[in-house]
C-alpha atoms as a PDB file:
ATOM      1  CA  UNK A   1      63.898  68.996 132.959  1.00  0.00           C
ATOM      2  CA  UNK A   2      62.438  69.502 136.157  1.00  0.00           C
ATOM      3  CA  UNK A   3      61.558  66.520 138.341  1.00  0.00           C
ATOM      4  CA  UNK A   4      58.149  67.738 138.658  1.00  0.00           C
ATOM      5  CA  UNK A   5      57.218  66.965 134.715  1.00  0.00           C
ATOM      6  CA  UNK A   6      58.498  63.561 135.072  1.00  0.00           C
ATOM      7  CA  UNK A   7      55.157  62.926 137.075  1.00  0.00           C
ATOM      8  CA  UNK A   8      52.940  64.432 134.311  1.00  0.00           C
ATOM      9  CA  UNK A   9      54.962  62.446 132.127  1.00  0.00           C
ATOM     10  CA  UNK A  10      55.196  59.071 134.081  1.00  0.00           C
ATOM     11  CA  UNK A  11      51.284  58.591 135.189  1.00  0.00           C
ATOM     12  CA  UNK A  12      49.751  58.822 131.701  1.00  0.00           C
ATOM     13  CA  UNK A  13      52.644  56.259 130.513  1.00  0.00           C
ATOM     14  CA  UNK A  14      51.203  54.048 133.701  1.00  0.00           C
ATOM     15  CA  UNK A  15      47.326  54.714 132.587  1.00  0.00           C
ATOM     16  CA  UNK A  16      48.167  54.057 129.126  1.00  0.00           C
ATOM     17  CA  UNK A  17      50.116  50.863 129.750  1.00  0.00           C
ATOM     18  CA  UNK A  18      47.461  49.720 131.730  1.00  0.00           C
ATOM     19  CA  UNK A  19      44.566  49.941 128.798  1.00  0.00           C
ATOM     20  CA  UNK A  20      46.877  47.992 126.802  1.00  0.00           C
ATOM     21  CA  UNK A  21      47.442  45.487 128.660  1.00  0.00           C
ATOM     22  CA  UNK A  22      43.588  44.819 129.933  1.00  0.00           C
ATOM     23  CA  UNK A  23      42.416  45.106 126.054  1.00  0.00           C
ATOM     24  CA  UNK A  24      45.139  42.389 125.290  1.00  0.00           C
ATOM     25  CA  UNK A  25      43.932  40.299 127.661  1.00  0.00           C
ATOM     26  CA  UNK A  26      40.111  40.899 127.083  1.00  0.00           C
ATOM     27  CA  UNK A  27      41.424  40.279 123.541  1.00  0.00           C
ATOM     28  CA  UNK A  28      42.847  37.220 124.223  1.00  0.00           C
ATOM     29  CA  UNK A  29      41.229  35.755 127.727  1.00  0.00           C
ATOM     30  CA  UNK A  30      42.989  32.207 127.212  1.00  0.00           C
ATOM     31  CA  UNK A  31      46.904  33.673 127.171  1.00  0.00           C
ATOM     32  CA  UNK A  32      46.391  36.767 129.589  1.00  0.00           C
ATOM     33  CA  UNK A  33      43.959  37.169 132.722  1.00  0.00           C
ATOM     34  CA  UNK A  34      42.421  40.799 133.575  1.00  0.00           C
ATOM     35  CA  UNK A  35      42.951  42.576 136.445  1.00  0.00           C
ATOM     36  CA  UNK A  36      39.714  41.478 138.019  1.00  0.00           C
ATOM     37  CA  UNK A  37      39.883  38.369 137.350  1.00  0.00           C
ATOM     38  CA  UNK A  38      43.591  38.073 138.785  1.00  0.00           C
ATOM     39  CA  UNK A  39      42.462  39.907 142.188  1.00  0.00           C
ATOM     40  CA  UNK A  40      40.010  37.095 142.074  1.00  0.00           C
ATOM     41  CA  UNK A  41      42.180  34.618 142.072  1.00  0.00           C
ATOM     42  CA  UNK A  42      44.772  36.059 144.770  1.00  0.00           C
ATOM     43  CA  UNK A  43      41.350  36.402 146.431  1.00  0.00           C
ATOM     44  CA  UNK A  44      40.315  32.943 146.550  1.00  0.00           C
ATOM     45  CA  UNK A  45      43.474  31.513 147.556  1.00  0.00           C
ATOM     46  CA  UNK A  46      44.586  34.810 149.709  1.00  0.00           C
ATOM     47  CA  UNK A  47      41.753  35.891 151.262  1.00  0.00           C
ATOM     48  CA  UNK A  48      43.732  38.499 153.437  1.00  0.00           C
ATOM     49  CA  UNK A  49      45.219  39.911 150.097  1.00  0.00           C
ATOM     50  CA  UNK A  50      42.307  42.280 149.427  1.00  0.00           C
ATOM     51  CA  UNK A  51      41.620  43.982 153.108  1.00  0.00           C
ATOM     52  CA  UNK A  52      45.550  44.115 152.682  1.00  0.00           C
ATOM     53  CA  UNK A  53      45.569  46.126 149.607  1.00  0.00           C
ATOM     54  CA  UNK A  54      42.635  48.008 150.666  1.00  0.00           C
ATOM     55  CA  UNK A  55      44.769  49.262 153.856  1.00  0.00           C
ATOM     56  CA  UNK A  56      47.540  50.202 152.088  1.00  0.00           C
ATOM     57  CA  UNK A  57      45.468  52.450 149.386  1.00  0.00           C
ATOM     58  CA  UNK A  58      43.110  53.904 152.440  1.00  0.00           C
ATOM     59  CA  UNK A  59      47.018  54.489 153.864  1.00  0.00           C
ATOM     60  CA  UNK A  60      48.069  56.058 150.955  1.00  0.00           C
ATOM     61  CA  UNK A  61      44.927  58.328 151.070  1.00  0.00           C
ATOM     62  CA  UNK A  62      45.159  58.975 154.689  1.00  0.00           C
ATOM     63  CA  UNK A  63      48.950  60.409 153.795  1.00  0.00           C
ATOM     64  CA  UNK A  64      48.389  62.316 151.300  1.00  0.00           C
ATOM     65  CA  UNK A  65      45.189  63.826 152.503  1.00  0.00           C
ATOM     66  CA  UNK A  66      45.295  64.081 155.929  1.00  0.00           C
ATOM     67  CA  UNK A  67      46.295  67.979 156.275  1.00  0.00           C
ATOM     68  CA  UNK A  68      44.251  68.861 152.877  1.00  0.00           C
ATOM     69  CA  UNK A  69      42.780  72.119 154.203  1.00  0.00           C
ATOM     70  CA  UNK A  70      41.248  74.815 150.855  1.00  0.00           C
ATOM     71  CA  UNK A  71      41.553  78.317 151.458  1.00  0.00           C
ATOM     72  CA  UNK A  72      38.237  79.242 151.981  1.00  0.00           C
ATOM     73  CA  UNK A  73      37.517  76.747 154.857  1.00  0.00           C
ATOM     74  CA  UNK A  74      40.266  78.610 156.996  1.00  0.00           C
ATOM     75  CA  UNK A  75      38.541  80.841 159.669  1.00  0.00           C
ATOM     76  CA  UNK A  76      40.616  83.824 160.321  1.00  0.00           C
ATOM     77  CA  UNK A  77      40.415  85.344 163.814  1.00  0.00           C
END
């Protein structure tokens, strides 16, 4: 199997895992905490926790998007 399928594989496994866990814990709020409400919480007592997360995803986006250039916005010449 090429390695390339294992990413068409892997993110849906990460997307699904994801909605199971957030409708077991909207399920269930008193055994399991959602996502939002756990970012709150590292929030509150890690206030630095969010602007750090932030610069790694706008990091993450900066890498992967810096050179993005389509076809039709190259001028030839």
């Amino acid at each position: 199997m090429s390695q390339n399928y294992l990413w068409f594989i892997w993110f849906p496994l990460v997307i699904g895992s994801f909605a199971v866990f957030e409708g077991f814990a909207l399920r269930h709020p008193d055994r399991q905490w959602t996502l939002s409400r756990l970012m709150a919480y590292v929030g509150a007592k890690f206030p630095l926790s969010i602007a750090m997360l932030a610069m790694l995803f706008g990091g993450l986006l900066v890498h992967f998007y810096w050179h993005f250039c389509p076809n039709f916005a190259i001028q030839g010449g």
